[in-house]
N, C-alpha and C. Protein backbone atom coordinates (compact mmCIF):
# COMPACT_ATOMS: atom_id res chain seq x y z
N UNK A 1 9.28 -30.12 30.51
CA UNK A 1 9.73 -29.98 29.13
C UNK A 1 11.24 -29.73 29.14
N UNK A 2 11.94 -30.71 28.47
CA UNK A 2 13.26 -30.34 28.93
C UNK A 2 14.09 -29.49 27.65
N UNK A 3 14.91 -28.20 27.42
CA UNK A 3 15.12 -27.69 27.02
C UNK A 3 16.34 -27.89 25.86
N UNK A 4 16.61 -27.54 24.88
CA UNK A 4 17.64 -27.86 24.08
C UNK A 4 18.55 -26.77 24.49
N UNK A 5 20.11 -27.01 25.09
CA UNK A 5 20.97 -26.10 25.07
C UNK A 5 21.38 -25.88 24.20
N UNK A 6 22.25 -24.06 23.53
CA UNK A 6 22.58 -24.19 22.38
C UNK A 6 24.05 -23.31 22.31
N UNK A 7 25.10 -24.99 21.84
CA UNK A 7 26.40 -24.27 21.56
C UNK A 7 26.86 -23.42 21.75
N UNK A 8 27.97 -22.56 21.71
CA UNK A 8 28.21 -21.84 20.83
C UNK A 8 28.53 -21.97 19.80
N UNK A 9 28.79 -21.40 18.83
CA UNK A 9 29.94 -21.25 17.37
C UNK A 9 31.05 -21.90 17.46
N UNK A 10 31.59 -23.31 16.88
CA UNK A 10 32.69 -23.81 16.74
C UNK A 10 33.46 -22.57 15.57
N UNK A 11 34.79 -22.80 15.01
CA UNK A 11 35.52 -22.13 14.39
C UNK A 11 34.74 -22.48 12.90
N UNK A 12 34.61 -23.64 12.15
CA UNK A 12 34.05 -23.77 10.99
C UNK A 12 32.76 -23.13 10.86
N UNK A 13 31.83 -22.94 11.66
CA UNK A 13 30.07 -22.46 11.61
C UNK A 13 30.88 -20.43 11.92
N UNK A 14 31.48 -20.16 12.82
CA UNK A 14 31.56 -18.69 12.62
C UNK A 14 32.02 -18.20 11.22
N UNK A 15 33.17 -19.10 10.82
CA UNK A 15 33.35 -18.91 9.45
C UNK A 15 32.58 -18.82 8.22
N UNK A 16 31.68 -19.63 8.69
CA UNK A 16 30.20 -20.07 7.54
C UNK A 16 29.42 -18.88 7.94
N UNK A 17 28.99 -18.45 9.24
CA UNK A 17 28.33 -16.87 9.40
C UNK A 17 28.91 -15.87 8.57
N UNK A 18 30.39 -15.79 8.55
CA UNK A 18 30.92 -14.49 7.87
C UNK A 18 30.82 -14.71 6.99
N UNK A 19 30.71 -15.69 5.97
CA UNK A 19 30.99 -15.67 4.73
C UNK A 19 28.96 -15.13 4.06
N UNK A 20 28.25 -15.31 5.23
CA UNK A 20 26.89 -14.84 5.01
C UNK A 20 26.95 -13.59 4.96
N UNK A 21 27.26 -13.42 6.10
CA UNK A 21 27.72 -11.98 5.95
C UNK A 21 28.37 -11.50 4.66
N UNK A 22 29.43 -11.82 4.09
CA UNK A 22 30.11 -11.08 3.04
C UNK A 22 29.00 -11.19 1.70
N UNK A 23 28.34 -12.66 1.54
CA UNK A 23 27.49 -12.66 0.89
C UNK A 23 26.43 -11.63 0.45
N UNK A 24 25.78 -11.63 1.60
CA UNK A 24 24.50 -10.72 1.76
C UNK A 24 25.01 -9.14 1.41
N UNK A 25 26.25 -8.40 2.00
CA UNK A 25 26.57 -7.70 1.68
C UNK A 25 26.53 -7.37 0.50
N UNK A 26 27.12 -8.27 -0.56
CA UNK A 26 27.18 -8.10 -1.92
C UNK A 26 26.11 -8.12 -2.85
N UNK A 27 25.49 -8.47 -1.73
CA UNK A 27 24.07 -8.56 -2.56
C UNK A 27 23.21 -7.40 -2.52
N UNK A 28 23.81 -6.30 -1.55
CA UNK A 28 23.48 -5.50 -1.31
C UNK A 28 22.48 -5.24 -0.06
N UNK A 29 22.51 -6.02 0.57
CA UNK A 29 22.06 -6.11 2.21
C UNK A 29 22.82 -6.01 3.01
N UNK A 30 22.63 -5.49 4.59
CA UNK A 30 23.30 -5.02 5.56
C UNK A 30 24.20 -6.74 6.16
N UNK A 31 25.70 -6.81 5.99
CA UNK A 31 26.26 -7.79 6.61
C UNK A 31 25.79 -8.63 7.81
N UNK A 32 24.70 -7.78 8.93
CA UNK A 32 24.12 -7.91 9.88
C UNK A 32 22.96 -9.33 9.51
N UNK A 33 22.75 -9.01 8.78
CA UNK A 33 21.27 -9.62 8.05
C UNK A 33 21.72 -10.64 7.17
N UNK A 34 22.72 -11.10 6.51
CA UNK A 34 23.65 -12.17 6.22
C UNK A 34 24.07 -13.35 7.52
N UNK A 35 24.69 -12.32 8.65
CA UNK A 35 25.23 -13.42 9.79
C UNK A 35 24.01 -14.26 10.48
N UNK A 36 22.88 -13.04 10.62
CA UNK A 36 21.88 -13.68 11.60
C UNK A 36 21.23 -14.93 10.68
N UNK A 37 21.04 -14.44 9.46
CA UNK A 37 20.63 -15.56 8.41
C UNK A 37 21.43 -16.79 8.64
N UNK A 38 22.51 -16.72 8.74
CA UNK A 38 23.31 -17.56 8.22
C UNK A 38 23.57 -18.58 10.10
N UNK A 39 23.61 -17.88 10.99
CA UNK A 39 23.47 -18.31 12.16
C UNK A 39 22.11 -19.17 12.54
N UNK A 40 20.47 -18.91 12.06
CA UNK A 40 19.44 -19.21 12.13
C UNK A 40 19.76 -20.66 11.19
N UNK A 41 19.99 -20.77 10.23
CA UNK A 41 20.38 -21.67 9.28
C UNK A 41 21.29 -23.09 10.16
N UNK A 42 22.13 -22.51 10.90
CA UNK A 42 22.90 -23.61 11.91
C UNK A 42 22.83 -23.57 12.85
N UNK A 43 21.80 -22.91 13.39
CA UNK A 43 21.00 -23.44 14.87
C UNK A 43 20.55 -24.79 15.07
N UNK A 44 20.87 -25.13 15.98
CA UNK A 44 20.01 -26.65 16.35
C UNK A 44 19.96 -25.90 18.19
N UNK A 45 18.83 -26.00 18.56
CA UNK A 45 17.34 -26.18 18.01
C UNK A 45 17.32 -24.94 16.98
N UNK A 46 16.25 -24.81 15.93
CA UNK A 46 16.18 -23.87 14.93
C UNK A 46 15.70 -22.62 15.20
N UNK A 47 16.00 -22.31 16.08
CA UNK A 47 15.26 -20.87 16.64
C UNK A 47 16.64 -20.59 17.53
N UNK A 48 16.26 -19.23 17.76
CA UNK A 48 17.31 -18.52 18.75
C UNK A 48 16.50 -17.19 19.37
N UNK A 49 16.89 -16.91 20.75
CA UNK A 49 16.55 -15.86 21.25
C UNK A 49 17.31 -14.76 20.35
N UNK A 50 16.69 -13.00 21.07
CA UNK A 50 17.63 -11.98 20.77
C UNK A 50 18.90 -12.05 21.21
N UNK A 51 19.49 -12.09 22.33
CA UNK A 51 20.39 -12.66 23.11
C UNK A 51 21.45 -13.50 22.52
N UNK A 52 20.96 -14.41 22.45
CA UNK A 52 22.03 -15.48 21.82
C UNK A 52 22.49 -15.21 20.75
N UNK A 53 21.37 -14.61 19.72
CA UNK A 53 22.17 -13.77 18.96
C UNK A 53 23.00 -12.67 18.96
N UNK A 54 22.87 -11.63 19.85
CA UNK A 54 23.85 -10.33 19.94
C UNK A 54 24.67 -10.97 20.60
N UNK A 55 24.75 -12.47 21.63
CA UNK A 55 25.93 -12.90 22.43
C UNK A 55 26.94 -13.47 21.09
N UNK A 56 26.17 -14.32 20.46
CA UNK A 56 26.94 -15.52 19.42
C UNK A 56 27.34 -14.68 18.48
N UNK A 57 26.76 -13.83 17.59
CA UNK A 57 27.43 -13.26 16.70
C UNK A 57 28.53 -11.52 16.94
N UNK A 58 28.29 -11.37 18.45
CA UNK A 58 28.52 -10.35 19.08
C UNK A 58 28.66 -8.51 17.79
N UNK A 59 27.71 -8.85 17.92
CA UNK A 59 26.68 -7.60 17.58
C UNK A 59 25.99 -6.88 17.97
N UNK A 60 25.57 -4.97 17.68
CA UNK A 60 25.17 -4.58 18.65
C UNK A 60 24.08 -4.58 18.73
N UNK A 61 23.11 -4.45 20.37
CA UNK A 61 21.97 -4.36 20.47
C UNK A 61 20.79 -3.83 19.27
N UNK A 62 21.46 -2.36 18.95
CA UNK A 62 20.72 -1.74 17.96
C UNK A 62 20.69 -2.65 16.59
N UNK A 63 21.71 -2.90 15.99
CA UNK A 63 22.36 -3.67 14.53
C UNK A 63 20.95 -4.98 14.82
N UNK A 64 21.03 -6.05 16.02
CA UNK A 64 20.17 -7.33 15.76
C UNK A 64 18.82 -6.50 15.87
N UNK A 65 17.87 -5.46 16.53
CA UNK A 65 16.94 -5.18 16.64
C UNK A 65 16.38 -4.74 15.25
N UNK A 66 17.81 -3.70 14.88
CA UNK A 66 16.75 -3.42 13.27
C UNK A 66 16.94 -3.96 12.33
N UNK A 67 17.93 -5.31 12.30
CA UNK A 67 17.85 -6.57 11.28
C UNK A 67 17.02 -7.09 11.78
N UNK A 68 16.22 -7.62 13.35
CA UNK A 68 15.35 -8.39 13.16
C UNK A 68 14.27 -7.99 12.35
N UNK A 69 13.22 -6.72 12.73
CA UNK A 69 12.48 -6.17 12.25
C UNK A 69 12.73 -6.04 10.55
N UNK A 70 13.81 -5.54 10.10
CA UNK A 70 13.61 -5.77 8.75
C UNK A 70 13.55 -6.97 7.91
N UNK A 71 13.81 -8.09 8.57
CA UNK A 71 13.99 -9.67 8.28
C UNK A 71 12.76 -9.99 8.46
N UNK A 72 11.48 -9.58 9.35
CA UNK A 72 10.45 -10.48 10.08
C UNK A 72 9.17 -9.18 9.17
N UNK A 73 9.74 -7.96 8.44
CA UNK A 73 8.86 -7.41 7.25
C UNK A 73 9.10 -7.81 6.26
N UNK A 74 10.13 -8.42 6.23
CA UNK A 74 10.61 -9.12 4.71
C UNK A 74 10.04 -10.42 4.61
N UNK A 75 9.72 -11.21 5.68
CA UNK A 75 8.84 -12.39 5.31
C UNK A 75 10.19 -13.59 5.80
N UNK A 76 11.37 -12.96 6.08
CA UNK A 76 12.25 -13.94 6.22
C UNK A 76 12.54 -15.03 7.58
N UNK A 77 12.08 -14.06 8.53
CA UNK A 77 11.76 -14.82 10.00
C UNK A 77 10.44 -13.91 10.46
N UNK A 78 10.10 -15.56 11.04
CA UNK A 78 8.96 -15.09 12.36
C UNK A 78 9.61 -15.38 13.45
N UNK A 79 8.44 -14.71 15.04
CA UNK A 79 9.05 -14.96 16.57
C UNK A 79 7.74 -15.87 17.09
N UNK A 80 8.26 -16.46 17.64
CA UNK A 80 7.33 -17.27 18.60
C UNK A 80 7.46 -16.98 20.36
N UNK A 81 6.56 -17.31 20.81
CA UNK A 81 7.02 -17.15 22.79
C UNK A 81 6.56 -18.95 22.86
N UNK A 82 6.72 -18.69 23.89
CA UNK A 82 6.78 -20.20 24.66
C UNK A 82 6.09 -19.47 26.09
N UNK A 83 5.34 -20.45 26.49
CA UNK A 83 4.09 -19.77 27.18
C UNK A 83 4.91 -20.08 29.23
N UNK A 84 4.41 -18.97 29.57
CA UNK A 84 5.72 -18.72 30.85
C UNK A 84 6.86 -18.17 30.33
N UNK A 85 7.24 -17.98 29.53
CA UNK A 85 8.68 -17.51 28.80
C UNK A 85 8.17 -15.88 28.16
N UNK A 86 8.83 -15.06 28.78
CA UNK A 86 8.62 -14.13 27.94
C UNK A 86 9.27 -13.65 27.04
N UNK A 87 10.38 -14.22 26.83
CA UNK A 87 11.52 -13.92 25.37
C UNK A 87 10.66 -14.44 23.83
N UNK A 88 11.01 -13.84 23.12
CA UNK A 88 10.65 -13.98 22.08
C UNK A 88 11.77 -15.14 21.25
N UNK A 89 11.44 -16.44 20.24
CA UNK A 89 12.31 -16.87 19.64
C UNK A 89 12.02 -16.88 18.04
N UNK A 90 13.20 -16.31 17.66
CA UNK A 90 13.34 -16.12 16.23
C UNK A 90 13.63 -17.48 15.54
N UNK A 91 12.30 -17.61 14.02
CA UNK A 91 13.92 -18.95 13.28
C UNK A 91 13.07 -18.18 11.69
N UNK A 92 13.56 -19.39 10.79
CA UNK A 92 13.79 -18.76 9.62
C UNK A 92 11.86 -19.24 8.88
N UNK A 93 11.85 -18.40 8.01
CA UNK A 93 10.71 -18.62 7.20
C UNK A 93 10.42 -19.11 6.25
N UNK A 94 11.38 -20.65 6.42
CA UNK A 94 11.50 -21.45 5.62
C UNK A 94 9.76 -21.43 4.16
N UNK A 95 9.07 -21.94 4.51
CA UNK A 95 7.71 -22.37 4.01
C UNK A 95 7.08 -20.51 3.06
N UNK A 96 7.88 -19.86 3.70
CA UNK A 96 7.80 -18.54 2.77
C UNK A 96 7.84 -17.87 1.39
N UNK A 97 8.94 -19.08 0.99
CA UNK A 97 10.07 -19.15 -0.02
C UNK A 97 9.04 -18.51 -1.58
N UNK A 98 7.81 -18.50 -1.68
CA UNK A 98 7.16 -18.23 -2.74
C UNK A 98 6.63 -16.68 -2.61
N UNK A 99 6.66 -16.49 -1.11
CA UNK A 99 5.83 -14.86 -0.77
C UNK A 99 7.36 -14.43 -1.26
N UNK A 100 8.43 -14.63 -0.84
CA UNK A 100 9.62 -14.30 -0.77
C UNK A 100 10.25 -13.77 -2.87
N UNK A 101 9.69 -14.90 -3.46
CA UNK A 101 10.18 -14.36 -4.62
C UNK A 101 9.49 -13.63 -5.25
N UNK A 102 7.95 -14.16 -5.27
CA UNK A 102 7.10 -13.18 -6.07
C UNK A 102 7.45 -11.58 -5.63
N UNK A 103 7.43 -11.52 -4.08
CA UNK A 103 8.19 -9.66 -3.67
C UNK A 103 9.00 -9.55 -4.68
N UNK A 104 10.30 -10.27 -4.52
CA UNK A 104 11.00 -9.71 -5.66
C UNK A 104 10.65 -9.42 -7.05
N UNK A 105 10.03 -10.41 -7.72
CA UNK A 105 9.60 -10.36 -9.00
C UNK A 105 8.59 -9.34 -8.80
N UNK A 106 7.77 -9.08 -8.48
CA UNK A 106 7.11 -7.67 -8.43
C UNK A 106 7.75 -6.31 -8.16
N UNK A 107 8.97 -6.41 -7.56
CA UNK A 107 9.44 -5.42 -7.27
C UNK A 107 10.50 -4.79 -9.07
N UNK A 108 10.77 -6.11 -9.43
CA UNK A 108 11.61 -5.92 -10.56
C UNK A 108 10.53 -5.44 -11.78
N UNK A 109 9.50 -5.87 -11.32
CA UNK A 109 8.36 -5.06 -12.62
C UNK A 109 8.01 -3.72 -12.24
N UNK A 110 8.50 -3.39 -11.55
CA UNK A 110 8.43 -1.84 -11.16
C UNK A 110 9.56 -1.39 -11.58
N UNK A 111 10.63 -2.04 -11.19
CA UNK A 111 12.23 -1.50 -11.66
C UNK A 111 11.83 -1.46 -13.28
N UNK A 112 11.92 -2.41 -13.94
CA UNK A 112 11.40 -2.31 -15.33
C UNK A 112 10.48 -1.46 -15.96
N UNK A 113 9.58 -1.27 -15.03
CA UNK A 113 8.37 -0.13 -15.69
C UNK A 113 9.22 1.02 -15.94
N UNK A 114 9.81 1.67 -14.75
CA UNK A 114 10.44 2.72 -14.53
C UNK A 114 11.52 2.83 -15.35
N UNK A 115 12.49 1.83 -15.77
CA UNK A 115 13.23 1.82 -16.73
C UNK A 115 12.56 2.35 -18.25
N UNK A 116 11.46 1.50 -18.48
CA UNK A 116 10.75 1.79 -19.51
C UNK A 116 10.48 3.67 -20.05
N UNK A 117 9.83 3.84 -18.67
CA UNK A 117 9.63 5.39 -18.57
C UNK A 117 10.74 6.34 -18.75
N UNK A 118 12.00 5.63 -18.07
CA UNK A 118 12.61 6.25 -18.23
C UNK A 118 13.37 6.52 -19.49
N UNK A 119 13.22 5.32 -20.78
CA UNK A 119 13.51 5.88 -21.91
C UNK A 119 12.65 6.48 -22.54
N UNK A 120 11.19 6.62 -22.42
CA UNK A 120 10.36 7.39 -23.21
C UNK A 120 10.80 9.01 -22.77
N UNK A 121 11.16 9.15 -21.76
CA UNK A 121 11.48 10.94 -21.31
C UNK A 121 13.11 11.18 -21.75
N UNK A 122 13.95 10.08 -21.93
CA UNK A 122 15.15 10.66 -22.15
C UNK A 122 15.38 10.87 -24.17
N UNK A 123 16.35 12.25 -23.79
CA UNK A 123 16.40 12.59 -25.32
C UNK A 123 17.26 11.49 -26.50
N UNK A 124 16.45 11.42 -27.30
CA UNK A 124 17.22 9.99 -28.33
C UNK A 124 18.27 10.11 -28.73
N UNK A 125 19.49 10.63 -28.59
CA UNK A 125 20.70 10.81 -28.82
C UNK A 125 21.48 9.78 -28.79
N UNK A 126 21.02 8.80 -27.86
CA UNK A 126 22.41 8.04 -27.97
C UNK A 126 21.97 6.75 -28.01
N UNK A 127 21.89 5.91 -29.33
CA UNK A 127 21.02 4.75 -29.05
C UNK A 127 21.80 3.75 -28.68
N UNK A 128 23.14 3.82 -28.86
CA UNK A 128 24.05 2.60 -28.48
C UNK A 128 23.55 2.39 -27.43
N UNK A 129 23.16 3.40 -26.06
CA UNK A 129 22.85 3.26 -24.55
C UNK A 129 21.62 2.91 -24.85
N UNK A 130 20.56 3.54 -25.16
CA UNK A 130 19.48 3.16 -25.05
C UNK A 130 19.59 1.74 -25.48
N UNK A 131 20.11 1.54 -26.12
CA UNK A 131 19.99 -0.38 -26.79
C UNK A 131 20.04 -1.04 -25.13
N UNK A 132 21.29 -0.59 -24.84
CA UNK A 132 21.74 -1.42 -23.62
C UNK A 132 21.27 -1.67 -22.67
N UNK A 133 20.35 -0.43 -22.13
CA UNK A 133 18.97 -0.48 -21.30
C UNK A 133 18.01 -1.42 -21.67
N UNK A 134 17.48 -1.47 -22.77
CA UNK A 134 16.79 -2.56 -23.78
C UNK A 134 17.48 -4.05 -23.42
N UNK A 135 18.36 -4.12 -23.25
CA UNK A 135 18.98 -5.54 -23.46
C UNK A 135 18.95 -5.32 -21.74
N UNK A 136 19.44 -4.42 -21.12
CA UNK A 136 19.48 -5.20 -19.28
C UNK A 136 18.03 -5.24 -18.95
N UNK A 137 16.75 -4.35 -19.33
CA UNK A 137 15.56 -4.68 -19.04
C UNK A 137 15.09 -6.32 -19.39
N UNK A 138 15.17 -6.72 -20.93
CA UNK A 138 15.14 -8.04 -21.47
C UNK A 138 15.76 -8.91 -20.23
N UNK A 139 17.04 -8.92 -19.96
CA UNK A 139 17.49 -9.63 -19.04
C UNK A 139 16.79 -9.80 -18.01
N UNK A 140 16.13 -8.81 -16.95
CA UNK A 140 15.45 -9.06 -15.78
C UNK A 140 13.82 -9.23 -16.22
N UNK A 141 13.48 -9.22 -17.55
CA UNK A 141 12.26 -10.10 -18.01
C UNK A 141 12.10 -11.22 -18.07
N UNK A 142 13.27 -11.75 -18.34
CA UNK A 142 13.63 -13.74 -18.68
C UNK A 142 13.96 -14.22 -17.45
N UNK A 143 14.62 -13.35 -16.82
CA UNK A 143 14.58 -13.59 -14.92
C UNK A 143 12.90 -13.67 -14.47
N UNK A 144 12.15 -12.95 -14.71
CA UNK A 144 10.91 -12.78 -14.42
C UNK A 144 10.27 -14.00 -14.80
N UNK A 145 10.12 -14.24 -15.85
CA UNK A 145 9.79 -15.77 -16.39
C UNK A 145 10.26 -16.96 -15.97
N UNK A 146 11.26 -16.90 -15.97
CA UNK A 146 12.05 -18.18 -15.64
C UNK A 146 11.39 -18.42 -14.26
N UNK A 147 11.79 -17.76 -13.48
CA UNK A 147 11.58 -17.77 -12.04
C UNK A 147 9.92 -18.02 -11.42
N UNK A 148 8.75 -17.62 -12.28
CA UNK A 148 7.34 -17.89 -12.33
C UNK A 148 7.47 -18.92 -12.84
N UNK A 149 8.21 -19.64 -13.83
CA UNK A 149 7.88 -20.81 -14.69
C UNK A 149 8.34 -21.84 -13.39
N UNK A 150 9.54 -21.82 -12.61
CA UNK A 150 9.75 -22.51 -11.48
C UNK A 150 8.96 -22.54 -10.55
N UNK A 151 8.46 -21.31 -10.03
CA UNK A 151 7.36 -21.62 -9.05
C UNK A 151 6.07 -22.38 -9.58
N UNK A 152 5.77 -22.50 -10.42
CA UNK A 152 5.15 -23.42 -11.21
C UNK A 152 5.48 -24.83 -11.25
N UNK A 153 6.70 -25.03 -11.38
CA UNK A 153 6.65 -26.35 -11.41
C UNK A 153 7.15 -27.15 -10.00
N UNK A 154 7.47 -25.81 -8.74
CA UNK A 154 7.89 -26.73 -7.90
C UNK A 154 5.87 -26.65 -6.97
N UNK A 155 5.36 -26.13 -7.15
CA UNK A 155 4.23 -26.45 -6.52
C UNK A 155 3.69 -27.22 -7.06
């Protein structure tokens, strides 16, 4: 079986990692979990050891271990072995993409519940705010919809 060697990082693809990185950050995820994303994404072959990752994106041991694990509970990568091989290879969870949003959208109906609750306990004093809560809950409701109405129509 003959093996696919894999690159390293030309200057344009490390650039495209960081900018995952800065991404993900802002999104409020660990920069760590942006690069490896974003590295898995321009792999050829589409998988990568641990290794190649803490080598290629030179990161530390600890940083890729507990992004992998939180990436591979998140539904975002699985590992495979290759039989005689005892390394594990990571790639992305492409075919996921529906476990992946509904989490979110369930998670935002909790954010929302709790919002909810949280205006029934707060004192009515100030409705300009309370409106505004009202209107950012509405907002991540039509997100909620929208986003079920798509998974709908792409299956």
């Amino acid at each position: 079986m003959e093996e696919l060697i894999k690159e390293q990082l030309n200057k344009e693809q490390k650039k495209l990692v960081e900018k995952y990185g800065v991404l993900f950050r802002n999104m409020g995820a660990p920069p760590a979990m942006g690069k490896i994303f974003g590295y898995m994404v321009i792999s050829e072959p589409p998988y990568c050891t641990f290794d190649e990752i803490q080598t290629d994106l030179k990161l530390s041991k600890g940083a890729v271990s507990n992004t992998l694990k939180v990436m591979e509970l998140a539904g975002i990568i699985e590992y495979f072995t290759k039989p005689g091989d005892r390394k594990r290879y990571f790639r992305l969870c492409l075919g996921n993409w529906e476990y992946i949003v509904m989490r979110q959208i369930d998670e935002t109906k909790r954010f929302i519940s709790i919002l909810e609750e949280s205006l029934l306990l707060r004192e009515k004093l100030n409705d300009g705010y309370e409106n505004e809560i009202r209107k950012f809950m509405d907002i991540y409701k039509r997100m909620q919809d929208k986003l079920l109405d798509i998974i709908k129509e792409v299956k």
